[in-house]
Protein backbone atom coordinates (compact mmCIF):
# COMPACT_ATOMS: atom_id res chain seq x y z
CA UNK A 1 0.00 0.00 0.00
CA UNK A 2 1.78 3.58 -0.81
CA UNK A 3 2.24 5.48 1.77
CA UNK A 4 -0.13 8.64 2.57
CA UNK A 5 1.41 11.75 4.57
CA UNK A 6 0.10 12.65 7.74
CA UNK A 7 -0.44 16.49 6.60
CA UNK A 8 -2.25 15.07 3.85
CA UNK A 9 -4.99 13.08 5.77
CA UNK A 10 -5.21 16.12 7.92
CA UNK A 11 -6.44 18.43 5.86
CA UNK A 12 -8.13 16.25 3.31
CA UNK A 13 -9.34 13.80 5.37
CA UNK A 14 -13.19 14.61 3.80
CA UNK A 15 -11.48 14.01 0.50
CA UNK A 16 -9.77 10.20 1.26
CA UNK A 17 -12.72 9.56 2.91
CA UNK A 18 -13.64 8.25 6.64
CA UNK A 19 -13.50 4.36 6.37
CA UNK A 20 -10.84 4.44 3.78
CA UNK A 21 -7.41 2.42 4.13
CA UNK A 22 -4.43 4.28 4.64
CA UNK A 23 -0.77 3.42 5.18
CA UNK A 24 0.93 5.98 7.56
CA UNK A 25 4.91 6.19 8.18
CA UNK A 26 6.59 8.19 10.98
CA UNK A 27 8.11 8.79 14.29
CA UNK A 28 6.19 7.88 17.67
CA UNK A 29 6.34 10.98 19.73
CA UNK A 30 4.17 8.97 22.39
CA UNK A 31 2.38 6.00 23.20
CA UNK A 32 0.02 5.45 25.89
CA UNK A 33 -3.49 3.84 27.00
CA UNK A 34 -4.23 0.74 29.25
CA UNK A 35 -4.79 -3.04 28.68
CA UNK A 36 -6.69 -3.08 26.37
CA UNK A 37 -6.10 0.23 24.10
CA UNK A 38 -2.94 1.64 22.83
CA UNK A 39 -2.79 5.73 21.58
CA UNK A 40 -0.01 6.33 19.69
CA UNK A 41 1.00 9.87 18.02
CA UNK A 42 2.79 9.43 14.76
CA UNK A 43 4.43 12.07 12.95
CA UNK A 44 6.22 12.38 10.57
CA UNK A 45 7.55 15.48 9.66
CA UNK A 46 4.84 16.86 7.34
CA UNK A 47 3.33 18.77 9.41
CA UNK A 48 3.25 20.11 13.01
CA UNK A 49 0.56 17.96 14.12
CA UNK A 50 0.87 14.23 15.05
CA UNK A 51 -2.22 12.02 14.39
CA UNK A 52 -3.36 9.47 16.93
CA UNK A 53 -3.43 5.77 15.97
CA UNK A 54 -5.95 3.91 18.31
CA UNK A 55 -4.47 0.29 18.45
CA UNK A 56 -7.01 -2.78 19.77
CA UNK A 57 -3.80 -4.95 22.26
CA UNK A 58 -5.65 -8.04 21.62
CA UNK A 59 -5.67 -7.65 18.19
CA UNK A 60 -1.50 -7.35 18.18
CA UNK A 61 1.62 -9.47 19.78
CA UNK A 62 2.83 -7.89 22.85
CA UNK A 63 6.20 -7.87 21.98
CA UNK A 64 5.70 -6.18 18.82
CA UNK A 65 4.12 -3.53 21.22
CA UNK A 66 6.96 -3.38 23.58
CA UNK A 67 9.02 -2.25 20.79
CA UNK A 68 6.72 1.14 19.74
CA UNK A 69 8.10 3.91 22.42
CA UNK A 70 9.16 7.41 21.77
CA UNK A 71 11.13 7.85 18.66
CA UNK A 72 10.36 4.60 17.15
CA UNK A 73 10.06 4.60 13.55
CA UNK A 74 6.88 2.70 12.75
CA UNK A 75 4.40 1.80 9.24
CA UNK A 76 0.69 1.46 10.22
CA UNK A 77 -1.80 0.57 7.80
CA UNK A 78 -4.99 1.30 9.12
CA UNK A 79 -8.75 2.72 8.62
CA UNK A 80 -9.40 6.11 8.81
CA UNK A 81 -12.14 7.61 10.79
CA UNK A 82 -13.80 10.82 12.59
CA UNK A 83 -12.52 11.09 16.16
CA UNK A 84 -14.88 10.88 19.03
CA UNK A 85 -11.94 13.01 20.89
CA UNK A 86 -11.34 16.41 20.96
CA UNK A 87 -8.78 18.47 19.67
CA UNK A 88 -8.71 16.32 16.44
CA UNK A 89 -10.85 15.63 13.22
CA UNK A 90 -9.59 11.93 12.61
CA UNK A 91 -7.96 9.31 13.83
CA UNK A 92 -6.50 5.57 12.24
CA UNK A 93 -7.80 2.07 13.83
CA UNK A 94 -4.42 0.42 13.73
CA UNK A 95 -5.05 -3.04 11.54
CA UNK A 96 -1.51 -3.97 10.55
CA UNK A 97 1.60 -2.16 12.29
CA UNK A 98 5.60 -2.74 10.59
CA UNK A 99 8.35 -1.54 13.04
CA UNK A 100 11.06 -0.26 11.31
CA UNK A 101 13.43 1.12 13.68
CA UNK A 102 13.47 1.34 17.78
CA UNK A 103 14.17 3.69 20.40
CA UNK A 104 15.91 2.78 23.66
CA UNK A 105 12.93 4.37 26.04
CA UNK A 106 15.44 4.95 28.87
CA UNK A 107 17.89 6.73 26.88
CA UNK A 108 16.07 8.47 23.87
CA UNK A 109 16.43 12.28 24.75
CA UNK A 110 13.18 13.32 23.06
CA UNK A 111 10.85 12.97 25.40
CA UNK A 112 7.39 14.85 26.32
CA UNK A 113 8.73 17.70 27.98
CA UNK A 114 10.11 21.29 27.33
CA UNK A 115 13.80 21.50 25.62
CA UNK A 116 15.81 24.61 25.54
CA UNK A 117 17.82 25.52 22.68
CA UNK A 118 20.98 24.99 24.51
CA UNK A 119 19.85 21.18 25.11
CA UNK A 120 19.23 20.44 21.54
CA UNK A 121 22.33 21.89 19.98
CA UNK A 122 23.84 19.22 21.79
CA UNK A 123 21.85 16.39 20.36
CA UNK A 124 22.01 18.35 16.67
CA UNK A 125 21.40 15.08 14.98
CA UNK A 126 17.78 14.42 16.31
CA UNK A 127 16.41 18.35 16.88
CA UNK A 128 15.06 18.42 13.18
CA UNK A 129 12.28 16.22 14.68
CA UNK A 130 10.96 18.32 17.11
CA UNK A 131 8.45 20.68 17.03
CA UNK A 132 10.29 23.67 17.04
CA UNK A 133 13.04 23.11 14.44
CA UNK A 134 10.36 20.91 12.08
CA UNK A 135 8.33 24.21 12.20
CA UNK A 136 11.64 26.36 11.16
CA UNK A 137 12.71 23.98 8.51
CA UNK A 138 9.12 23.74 6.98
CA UNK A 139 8.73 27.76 7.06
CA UNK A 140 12.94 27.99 5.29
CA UNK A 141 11.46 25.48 2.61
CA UNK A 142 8.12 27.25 1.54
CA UNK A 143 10.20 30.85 1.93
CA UNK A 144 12.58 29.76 -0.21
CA UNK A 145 9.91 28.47 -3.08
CA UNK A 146 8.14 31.62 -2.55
CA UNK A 147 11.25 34.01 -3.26
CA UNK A 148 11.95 31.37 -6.55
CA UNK A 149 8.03 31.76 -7.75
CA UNK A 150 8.11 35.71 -7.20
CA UNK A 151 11.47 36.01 -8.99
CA UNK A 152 10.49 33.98 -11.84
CA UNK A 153 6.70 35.35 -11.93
CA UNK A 154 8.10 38.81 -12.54
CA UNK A 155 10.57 38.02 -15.28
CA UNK A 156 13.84 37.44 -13.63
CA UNK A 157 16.54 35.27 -14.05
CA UNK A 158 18.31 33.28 -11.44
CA UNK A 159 21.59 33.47 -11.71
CA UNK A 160 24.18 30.91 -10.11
CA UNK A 161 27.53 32.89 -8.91
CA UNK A 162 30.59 31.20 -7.72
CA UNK A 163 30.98 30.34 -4.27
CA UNK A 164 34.51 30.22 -4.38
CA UNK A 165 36.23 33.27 -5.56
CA UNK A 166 38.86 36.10 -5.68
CA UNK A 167 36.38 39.00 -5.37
CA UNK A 168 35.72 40.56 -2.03
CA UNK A 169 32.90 41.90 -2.83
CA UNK A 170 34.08 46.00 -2.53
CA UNK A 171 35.33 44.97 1.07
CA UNK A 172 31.82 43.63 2.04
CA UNK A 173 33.03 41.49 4.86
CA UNK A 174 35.57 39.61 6.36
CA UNK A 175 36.36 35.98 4.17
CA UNK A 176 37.66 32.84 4.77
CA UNK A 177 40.42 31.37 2.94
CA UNK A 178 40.04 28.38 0.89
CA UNK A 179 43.60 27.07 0.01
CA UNK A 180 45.50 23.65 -0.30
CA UNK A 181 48.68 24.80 0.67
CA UNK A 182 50.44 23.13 4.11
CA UNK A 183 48.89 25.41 6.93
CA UNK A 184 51.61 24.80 8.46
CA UNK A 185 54.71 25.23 6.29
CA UNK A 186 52.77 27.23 2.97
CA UNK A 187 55.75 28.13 0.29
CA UNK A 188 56.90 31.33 0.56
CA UNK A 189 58.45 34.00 -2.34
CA UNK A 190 61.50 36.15 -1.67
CA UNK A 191 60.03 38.55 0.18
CA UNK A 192 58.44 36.25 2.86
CA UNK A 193 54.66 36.21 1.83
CA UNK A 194 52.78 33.20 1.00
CA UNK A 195 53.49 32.26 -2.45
CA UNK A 196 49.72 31.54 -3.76
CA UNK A 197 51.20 31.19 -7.28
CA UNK A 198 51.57 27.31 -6.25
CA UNK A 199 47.69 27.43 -4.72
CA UNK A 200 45.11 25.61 -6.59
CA UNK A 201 43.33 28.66 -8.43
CA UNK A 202 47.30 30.27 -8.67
CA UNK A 203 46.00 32.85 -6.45
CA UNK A 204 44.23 33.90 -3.19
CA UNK A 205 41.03 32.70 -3.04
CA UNK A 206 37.99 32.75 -0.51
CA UNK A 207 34.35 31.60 0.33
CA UNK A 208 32.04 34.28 -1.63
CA UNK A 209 30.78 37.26 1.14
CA UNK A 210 28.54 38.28 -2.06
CA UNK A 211 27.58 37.97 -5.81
CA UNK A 212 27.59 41.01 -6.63
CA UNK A 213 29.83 41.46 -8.95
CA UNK A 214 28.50 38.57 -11.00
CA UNK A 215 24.90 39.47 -10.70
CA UNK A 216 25.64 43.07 -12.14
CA UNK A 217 27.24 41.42 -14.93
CA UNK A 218 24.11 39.50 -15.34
CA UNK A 219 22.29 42.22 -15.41
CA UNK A 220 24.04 44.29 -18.16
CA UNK A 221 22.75 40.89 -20.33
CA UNK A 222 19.80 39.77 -19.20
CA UNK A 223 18.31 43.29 -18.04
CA UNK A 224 16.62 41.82 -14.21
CA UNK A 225 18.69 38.50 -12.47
CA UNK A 226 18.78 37.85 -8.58
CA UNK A 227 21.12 35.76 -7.13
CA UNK A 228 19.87 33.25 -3.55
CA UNK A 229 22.92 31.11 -2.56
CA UNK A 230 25.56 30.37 0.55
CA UNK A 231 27.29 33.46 1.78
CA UNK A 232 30.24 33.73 4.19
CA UNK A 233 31.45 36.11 6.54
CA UNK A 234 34.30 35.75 8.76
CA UNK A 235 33.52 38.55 10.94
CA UNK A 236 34.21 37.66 14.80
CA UNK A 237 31.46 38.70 16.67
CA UNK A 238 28.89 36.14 18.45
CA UNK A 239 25.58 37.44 18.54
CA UNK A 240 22.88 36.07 16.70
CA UNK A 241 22.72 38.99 13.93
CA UNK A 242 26.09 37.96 12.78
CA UNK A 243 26.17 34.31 11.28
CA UNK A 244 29.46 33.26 9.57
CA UNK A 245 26.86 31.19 7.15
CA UNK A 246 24.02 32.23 5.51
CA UNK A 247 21.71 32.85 2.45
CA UNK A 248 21.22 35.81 0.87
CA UNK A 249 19.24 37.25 -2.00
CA UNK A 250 20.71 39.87 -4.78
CA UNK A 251 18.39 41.15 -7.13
CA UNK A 252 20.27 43.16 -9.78
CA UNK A 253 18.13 44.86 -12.83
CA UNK A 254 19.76 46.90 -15.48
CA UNK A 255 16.81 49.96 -16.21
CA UNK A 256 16.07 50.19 -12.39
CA UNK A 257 16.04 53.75 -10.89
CA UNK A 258 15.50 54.32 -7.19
CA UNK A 259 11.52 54.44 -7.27
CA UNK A 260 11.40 51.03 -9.19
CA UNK A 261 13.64 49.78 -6.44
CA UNK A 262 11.76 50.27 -3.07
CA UNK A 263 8.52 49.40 -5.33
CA UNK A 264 10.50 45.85 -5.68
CA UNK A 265 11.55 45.22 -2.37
CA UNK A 266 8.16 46.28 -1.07
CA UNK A 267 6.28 44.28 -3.23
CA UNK A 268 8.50 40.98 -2.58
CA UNK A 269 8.38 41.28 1.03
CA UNK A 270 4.25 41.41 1.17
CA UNK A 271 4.71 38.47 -1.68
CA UNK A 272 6.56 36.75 1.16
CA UNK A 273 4.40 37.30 4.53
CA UNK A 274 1.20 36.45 2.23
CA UNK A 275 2.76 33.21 1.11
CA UNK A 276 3.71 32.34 4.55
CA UNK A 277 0.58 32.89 6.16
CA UNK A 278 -0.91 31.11 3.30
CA UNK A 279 1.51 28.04 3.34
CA UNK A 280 2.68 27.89 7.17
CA UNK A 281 0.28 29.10 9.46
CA UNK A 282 0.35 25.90 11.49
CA UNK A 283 3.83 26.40 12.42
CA UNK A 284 3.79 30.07 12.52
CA UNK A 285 0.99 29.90 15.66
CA UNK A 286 3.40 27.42 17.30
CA UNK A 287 6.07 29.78 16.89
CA UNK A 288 3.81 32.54 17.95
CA UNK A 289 2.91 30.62 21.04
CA UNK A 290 6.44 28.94 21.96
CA UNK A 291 8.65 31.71 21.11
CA UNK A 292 6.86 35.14 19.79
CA UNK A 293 3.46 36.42 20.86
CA UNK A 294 3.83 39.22 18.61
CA UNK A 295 5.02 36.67 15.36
């Protein structure tokens, strides 16, 4: 059976149909009940919301069971109805259940509680599946199609500029080297200095801080190009408006004058909000909750 997403039966649930067959596959982010009922919340990763899988015990070997605990991966196939419960439209009566991948219960950091920020950087490799980070990655994905589809909508080109180069950019920032000479012993000419003549590129190179220089180039050929890649800065101060990493968009149009510009930045930035309170409002009111009651 092919697998349906859990975002999908949420909000077309009247489409598939109560009493349908579905096949669900996610992460348990709980499981509990009594002797005779299981509840288990799968997600996975679709959406902010977990759906509740209503499992008969006597209808499934207990040590199949045992195995299902928080962060389990799991595939249910099961039948899709309304929910007598609150809180949520539908629910799946668990007939077949495939357990792809456990979760030590005593040792599995995700648990039902509050995690700070602090906790999770340490644990990098499992934060994408909680709430907070899904809901950040979701919101980067549908901002990022939204500044492609308003680009391209309005007649511009996107334009891929080098990542490693030899411009800086009219001194935009501080850059980091990219060489293949011994950090430690690099050759050196007559006068002392680091001979980058024997470097890959036969010069000094860095990460890009911008593609400027590129995108105006573009420009002067294809009249209106933006540019939305990777940029670096090297700059050494830790505060979270200065990030060594980061995207960044460069429109660049040839017959622009001052008016057209603040028309276009204006105009892409409502594009923007109304996409994401189009595309992402469940995350954006967890956000708003969790983290910003003015979001």
């Amino acid at each position: 059976m092919k697998r349906t997403r859990i975002a999908d039966v949420l909000h077309k649930w009247q489409v598939i149909g109560a009493g349908s067959m579905v096949n669900l596959k996610g992460w348990v982010r709980t499981k509990r009940g009594n002797k005779n009922v299981a509840f288990i919340a799968l997600n996975d990763g679709s959406i902010i919301h977990s759906i509740q899988i209503v499992v008969d015990l006597a209808a499934f070997d207990e040590a199949t069971m045992k195995l299902i605990t928080t962060g389990a991966c799991i595939s249910v196939n099961g039948i899709l109805v309304e929910s007598p419960g609150q809180g949520q439209a539908v629910e799946l009566q668990a007939k077949e259940i495939e357990v792809y991948g456990t979760a030590d219960a005593e040792t599995y950091p995700l648990q039902k509680k509050g995690h700070t920020l602090e906790f999770l950087r340490e644990i990098a490799h499992l934060r994408p599946r909680t709430n907070t980070f899904g809901a950040v990655l979701r919101i980067r994905h549908a901002m990022a199609f939204a500044i492609h589809k308003y680009f391209n909508d309005n007649g511009f080109y996107y334009l891929h500029t080098p990542i490693v180069t030899g411009s800086d950019a009219e001194g935009a920032g501080a850059m980091f080297r990219v060489t293949t000479l011994d950090p430690v012993k690099p050759p050196l000419t007559e006068t002392g200095e680091v001979d980058y003549t024997q470097d890959f590129f036969g010069k000094a190179t860095n990460l890009t801080v911008s593609g400027q220089l590129e995108g105006e180039l573009g420009a002067l050929a294809l009249s209106n190009i933006y540019t939305f890649g990777p940029t670096f800065r090297a700059e050494n101060s830790n505060t979270p408006r200065h990030l060594a990493e980061f995207w960044m968009i460069e429109p660049e149009m040839a017959f622009y004058d001052i008016t057209d510009n603040m028309d276009l930045a204006e105009d892409f930035l409502k594009y923007l909000v109304r996409y994401a309170l189009e595309h992402c409002m469940d995350d954006l009111e967890f956000l708003n909750k969790m983290y910003d009651n003015e979001l």
